[in-house]
PDB file of N, CA and C in Angstrom:
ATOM      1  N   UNK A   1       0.848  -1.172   0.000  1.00  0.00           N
ATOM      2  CA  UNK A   1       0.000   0.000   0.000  1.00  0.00           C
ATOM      3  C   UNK A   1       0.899   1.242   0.000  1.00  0.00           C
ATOM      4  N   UNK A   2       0.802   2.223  -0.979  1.00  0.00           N
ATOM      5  CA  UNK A   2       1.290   3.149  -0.681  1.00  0.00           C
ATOM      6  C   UNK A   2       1.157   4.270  -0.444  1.00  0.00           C
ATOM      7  N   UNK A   3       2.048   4.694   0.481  1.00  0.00           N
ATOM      8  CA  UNK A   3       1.745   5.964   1.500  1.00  0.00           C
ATOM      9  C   UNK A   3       2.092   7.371   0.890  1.00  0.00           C
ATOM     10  N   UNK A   4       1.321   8.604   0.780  1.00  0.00           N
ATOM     11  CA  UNK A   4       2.171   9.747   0.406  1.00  0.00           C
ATOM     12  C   UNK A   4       1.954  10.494   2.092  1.00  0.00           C
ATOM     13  N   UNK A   5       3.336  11.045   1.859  1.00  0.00           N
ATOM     14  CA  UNK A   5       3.198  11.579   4.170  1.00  0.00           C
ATOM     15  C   UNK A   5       3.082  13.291   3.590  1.00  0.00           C
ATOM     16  N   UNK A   6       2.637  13.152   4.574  1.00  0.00           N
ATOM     17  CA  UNK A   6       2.182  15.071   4.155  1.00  0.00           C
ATOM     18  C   UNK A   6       2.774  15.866   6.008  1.00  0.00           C
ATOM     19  N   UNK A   7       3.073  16.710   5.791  1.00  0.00           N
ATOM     20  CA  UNK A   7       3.869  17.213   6.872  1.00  0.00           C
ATOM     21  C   UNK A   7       3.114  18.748   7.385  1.00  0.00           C
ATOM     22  N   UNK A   8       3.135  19.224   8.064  1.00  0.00           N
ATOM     23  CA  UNK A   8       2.731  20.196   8.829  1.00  0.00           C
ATOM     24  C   UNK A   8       3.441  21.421   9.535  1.00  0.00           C
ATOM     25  N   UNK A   9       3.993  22.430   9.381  1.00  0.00           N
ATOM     26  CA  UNK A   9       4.685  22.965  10.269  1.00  0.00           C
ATOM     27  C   UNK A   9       3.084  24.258  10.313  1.00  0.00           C
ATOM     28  N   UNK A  10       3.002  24.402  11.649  1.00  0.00           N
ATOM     29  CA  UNK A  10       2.146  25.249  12.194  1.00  0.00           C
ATOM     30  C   UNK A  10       2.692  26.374  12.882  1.00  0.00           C
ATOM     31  N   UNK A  11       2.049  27.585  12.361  1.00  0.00           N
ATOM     32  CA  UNK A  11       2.270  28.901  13.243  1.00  0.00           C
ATOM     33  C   UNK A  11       1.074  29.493  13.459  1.00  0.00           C
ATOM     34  N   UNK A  12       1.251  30.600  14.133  1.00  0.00           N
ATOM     35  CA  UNK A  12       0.340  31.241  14.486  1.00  0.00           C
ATOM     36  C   UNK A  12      -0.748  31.943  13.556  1.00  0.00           C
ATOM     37  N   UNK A  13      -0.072  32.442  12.579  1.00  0.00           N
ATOM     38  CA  UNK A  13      -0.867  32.977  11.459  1.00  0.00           C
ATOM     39  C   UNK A  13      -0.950  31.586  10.302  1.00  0.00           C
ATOM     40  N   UNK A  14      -0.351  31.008  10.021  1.00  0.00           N
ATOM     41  CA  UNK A  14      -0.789  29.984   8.872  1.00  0.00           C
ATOM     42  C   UNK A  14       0.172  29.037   9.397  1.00  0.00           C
ATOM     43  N   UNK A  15      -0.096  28.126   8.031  1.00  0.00           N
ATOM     44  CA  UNK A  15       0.562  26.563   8.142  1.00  0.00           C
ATOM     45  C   UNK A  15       0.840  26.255   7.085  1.00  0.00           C
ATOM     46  N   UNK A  16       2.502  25.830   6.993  1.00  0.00           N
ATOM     47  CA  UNK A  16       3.277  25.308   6.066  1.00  0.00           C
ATOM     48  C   UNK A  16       2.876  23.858   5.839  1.00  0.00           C
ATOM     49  N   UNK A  17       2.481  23.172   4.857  1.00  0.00           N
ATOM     50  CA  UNK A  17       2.200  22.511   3.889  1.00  0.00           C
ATOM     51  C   UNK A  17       2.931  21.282   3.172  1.00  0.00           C
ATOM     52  N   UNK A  18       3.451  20.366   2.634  1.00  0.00           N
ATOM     53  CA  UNK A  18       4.097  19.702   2.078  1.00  0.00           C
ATOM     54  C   UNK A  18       3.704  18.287   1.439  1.00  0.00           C
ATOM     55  N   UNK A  19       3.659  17.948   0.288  1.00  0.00           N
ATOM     56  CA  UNK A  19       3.261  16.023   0.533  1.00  0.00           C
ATOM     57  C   UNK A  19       4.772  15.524  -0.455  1.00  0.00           C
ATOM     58  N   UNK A  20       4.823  14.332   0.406  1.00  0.00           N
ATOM     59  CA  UNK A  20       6.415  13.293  -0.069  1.00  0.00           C
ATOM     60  C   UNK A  20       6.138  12.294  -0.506  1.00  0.00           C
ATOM     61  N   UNK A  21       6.683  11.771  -1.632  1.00  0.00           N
ATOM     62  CA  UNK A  21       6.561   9.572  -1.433  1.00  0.00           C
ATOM     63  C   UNK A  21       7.229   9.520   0.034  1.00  0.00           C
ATOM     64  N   UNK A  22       7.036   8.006   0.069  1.00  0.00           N
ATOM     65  CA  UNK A  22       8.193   7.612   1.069  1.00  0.00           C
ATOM     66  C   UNK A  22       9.255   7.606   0.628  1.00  0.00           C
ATOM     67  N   UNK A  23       9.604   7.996  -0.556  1.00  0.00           N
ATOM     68  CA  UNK A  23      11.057   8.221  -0.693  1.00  0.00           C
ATOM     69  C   UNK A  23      11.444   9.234  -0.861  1.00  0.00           C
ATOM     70  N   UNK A  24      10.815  10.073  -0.499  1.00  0.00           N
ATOM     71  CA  UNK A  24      11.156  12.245  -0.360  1.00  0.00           C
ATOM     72  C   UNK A  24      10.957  12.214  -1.238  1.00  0.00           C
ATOM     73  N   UNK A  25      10.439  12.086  -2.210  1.00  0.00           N
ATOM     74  CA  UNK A  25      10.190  12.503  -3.815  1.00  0.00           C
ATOM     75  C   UNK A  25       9.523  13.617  -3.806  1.00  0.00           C
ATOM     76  N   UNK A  26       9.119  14.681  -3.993  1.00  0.00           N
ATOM     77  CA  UNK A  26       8.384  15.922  -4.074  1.00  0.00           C
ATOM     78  C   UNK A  26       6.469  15.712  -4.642  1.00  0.00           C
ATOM     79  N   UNK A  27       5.125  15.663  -4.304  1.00  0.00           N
ATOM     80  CA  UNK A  27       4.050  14.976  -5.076  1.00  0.00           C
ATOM     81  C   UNK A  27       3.733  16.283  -5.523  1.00  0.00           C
ATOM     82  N   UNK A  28       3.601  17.414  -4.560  1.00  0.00           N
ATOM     83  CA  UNK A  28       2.723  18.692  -5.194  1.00  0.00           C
ATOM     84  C   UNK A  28       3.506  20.066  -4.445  1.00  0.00           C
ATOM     85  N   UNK A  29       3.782  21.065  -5.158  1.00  0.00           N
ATOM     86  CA  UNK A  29       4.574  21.941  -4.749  1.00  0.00           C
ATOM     87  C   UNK A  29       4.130  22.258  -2.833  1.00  0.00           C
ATOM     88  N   UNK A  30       4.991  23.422  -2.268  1.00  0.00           N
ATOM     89  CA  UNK A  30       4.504  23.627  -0.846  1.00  0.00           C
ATOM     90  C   UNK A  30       3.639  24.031  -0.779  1.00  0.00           C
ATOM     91  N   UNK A  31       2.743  24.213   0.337  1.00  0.00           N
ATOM     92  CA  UNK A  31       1.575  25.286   0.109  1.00  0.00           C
ATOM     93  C   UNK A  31       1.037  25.476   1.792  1.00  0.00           C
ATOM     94  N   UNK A  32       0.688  27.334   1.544  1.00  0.00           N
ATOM     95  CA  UNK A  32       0.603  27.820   2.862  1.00  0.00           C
ATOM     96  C   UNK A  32      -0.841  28.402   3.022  1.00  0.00           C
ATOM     97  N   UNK A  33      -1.343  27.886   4.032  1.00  0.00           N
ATOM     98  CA  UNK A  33      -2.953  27.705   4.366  1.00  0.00           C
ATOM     99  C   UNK A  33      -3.153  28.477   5.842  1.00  0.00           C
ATOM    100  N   UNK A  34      -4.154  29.291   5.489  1.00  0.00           N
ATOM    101  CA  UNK A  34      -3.925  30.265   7.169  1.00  0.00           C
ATOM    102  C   UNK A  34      -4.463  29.447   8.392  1.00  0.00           C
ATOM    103  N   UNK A  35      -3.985  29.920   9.277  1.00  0.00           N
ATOM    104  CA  UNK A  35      -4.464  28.937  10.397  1.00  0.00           C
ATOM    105  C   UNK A  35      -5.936  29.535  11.351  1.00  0.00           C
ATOM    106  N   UNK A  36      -6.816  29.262  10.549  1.00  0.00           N
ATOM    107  CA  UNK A  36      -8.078  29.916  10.247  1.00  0.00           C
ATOM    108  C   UNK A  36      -9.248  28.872   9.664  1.00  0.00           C
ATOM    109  N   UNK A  37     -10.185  28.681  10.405  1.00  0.00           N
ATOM    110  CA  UNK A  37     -11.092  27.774   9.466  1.00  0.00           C
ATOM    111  C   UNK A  37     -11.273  27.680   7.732  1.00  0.00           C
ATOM    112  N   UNK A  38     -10.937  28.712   6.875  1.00  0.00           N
ATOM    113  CA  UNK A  38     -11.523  28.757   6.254  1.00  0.00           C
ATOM    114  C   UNK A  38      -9.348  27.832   5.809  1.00  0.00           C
ATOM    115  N   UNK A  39      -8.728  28.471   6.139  1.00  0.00           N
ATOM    116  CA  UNK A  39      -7.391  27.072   5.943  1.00  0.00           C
ATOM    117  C   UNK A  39      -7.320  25.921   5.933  1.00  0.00           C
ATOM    118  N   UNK A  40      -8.131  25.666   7.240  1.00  0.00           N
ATOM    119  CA  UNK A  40      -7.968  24.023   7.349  1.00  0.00           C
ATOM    120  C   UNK A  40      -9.182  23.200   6.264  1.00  0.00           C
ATOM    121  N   UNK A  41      -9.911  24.383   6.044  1.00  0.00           N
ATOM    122  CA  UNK A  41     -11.360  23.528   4.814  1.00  0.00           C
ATOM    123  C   UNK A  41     -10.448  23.748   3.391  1.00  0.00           C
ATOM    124  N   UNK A  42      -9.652  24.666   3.473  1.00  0.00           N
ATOM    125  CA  UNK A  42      -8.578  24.276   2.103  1.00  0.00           C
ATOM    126  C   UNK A  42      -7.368  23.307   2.153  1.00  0.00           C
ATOM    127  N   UNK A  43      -7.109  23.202   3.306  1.00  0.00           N
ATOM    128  CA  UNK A  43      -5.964  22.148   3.521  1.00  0.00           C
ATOM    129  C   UNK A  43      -6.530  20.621   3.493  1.00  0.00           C
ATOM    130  N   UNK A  44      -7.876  20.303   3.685  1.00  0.00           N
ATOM    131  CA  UNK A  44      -8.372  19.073   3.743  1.00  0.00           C
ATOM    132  C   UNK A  44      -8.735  19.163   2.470  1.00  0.00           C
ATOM    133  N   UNK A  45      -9.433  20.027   1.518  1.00  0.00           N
ATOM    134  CA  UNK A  45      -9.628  19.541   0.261  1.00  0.00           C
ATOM    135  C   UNK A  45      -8.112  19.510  -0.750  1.00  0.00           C
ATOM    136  N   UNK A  46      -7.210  20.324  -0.288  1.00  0.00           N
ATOM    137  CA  UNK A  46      -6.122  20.053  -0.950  1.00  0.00           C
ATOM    138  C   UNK A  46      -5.517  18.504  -0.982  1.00  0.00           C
ATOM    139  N   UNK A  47      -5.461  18.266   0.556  1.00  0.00           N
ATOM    140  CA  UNK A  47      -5.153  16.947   0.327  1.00  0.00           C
ATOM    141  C   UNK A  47      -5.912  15.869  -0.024  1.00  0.00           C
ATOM    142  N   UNK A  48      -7.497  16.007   0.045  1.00  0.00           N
ATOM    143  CA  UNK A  48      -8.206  14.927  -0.447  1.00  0.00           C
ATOM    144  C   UNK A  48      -7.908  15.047  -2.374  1.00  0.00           C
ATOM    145  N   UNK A  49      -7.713  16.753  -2.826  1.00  0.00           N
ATOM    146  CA  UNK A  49      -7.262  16.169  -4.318  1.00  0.00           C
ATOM    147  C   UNK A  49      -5.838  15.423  -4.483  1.00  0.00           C
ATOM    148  N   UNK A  50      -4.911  16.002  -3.638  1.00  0.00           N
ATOM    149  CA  UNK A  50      -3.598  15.180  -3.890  1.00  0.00           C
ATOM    150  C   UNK A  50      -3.614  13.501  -3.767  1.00  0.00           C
ATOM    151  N   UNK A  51      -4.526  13.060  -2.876  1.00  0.00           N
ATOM    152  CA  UNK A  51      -4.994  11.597  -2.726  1.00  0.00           C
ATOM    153  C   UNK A  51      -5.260  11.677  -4.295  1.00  0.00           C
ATOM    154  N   UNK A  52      -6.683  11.750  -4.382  1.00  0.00           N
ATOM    155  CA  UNK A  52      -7.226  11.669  -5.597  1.00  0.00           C
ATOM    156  C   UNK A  52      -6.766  11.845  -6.949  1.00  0.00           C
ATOM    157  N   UNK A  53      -5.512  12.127  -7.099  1.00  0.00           N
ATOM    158  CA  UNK A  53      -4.697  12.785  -8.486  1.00  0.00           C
ATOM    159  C   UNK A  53      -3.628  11.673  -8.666  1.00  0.00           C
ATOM    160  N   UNK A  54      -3.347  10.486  -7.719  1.00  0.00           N
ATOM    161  CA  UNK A  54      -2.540  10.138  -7.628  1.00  0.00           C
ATOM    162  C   UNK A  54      -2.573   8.722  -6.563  1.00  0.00           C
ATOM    163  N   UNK A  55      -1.713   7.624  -7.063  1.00  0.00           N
ATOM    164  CA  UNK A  55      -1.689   6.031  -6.836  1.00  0.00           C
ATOM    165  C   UNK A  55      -1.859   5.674  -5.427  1.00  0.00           C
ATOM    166  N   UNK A  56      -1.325   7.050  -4.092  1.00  0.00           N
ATOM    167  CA  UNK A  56      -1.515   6.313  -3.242  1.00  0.00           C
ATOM    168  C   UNK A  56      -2.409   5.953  -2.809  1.00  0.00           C
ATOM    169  N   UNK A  57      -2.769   5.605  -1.352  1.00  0.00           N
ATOM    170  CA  UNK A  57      -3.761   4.767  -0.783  1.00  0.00           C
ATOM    171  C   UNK A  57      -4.310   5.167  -0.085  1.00  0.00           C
ATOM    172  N   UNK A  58      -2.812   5.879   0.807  1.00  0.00           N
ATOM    173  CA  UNK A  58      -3.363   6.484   2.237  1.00  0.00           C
ATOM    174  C   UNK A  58      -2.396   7.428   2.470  1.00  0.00           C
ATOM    175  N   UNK A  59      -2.673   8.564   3.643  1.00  0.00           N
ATOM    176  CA  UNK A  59      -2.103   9.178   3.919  1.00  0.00           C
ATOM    177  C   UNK A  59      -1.391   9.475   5.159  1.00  0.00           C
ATOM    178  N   UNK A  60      -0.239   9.698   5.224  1.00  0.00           N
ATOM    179  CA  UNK A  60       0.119   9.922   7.029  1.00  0.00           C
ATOM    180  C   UNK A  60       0.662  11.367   6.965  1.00  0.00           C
ATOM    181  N   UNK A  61      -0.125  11.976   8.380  1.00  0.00           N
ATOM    182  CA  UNK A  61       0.084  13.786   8.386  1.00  0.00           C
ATOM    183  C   UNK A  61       1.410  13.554   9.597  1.00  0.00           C
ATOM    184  N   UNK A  62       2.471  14.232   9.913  1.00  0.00           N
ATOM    185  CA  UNK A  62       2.906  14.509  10.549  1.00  0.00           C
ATOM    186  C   UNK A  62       2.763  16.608  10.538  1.00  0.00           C
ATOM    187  N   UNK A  63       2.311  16.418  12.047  1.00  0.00           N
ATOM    188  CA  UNK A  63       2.797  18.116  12.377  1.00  0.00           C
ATOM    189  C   UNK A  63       3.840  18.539  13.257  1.00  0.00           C
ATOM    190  N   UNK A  64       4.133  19.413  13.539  1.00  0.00           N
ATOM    191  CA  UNK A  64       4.929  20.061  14.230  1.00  0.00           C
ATOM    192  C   UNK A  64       4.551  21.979  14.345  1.00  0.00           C
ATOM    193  N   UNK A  65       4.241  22.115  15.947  1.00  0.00           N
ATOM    194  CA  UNK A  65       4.095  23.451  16.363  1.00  0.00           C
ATOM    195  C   UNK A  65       5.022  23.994  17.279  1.00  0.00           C
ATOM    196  N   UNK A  66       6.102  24.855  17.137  1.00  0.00           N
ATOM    197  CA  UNK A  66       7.104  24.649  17.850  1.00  0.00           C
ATOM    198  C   UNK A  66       6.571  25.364  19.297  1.00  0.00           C
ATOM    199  N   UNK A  67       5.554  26.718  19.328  1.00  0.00           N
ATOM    200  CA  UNK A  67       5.273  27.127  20.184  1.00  0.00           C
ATOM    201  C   UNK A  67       3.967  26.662  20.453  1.00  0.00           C
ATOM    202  N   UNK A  68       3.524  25.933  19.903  1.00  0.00           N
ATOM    203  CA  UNK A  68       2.141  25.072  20.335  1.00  0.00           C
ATOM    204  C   UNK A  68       0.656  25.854  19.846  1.00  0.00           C
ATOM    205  N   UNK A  69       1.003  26.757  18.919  1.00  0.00           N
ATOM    206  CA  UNK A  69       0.179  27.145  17.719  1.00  0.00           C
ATOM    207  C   UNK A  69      -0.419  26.323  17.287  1.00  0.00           C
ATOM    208  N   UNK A  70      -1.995  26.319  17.216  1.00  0.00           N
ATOM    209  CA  UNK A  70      -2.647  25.778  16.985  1.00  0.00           C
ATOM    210  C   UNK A  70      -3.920  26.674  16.425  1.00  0.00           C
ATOM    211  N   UNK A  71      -3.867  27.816  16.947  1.00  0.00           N
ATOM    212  CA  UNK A  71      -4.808  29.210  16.345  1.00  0.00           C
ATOM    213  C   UNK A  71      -6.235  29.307  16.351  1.00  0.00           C
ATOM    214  N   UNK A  72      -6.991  29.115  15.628  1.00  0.00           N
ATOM    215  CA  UNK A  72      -8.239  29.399  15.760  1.00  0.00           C
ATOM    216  C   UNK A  72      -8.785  28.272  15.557  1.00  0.00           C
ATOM    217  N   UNK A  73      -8.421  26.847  15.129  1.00  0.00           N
ATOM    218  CA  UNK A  73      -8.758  25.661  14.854  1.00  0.00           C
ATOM    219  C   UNK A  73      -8.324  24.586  15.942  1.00  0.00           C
ATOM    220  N   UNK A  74      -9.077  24.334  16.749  1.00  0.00           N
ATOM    221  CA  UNK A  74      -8.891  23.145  17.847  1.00  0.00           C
ATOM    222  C   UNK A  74      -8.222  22.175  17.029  1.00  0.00           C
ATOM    223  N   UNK A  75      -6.914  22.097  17.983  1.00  0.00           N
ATOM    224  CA  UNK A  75      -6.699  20.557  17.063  1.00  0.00           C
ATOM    225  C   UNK A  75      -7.465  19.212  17.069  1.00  0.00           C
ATOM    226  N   UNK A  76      -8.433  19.132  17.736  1.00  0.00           N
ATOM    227  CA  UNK A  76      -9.481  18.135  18.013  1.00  0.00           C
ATOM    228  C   UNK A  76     -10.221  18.059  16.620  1.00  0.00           C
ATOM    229  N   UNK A  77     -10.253  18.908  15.320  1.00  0.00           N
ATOM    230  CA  UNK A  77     -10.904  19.369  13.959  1.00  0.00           C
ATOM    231  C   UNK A  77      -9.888  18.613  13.264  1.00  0.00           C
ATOM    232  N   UNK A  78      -8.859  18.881  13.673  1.00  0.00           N
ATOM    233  CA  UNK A  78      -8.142  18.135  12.614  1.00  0.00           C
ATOM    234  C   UNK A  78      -8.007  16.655  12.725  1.00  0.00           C
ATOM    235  N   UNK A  79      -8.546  16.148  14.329  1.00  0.00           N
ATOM    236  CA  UNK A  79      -8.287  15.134  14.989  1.00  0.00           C
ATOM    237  C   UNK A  79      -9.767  14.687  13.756  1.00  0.00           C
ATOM    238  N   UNK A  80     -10.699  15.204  14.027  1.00  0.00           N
ATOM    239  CA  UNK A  80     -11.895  14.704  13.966  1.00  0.00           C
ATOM    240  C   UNK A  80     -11.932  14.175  12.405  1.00  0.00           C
ATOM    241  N   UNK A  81     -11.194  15.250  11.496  1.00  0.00           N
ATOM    242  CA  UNK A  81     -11.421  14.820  10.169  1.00  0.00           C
ATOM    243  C   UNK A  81     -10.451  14.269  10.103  1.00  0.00           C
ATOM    244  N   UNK A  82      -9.593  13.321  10.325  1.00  0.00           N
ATOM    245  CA  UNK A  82      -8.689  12.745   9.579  1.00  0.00           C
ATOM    246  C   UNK A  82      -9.470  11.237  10.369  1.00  0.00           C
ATOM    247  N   UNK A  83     -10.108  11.255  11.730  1.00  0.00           N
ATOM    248  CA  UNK A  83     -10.880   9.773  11.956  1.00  0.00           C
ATOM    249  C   UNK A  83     -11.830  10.085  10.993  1.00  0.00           C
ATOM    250  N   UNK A  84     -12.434  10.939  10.064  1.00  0.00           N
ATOM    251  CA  UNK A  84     -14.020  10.802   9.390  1.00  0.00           C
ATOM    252  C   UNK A  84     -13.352  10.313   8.152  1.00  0.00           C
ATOM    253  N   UNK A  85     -12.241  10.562   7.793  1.00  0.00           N
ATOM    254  CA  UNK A  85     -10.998  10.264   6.429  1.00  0.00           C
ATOM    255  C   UNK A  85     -10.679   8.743   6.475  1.00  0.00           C
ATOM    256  N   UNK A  86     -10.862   7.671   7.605  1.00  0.00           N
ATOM    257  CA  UNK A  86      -9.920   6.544   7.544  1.00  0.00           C
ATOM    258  C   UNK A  86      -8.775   6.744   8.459  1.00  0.00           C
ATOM    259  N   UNK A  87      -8.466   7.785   8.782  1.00  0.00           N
ATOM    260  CA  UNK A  87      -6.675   7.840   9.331  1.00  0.00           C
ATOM    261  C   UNK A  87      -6.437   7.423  10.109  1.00  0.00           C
ATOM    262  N   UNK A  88      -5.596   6.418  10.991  1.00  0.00           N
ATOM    263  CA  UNK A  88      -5.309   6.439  12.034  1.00  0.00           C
ATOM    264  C   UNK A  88      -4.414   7.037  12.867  1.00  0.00           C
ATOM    265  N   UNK A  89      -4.371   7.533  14.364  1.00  0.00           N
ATOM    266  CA  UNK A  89      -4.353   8.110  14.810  1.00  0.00           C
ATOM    267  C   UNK A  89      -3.128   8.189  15.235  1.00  0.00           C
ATOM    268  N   UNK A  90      -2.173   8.183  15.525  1.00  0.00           N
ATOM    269  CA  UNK A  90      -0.583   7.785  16.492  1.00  0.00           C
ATOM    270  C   UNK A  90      -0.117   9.124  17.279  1.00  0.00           C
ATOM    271  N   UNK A  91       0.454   8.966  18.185  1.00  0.00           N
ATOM    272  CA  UNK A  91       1.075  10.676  19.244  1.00  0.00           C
ATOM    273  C   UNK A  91       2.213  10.152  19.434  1.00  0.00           C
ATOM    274  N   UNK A  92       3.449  10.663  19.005  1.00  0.00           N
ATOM    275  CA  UNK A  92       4.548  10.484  19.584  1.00  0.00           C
ATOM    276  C   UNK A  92       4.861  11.745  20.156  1.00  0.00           C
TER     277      UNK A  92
END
């Protein structure tokens, strides 16, 4: 099954963007989404087209907030749509 990992760096005003093969290969340029509801409803359809445009299967998000930015979107939203997506869940 293959995986494209999509990565997260979060700030206060928006959120840096990214999707990889598992072999760092580049799938769709970067892209910066405000950290604002109306962001995260573009960041979930972005990645449901990058699924959709392309062989993989599934997806794994890694984020990272260095000051714990999280902004106007509970991370419990992002929690919620990626269980309504299939995703499973992991916290390291």
């Amino acid at each position: 099954m293959k995986t494209l990992i999509v990565g997260i760096d979060v700030s206060q005003a928006h959120n840096d963007v990214g999707a990889l093969t598992e072999t760092g290969e580049v799938v769709d340029r970067p892209r910066r989404f405000a950290n604002d509801r109306l962001g995260f409803e573009e960041f979930t359809a972005w990645t449901a087209d990058v699924l959709g445009a392309s062989e993989y299967e599934r997806v794994q998000i890694g984020g990272e907030a260095t000051a714990g930015y999280i902004g106007f979107i509970p991370f419990g939203s992002y929690k919620h749509w990626m269980r309504s997506t299939g995703c499973r869940l992991r916290s390291t």
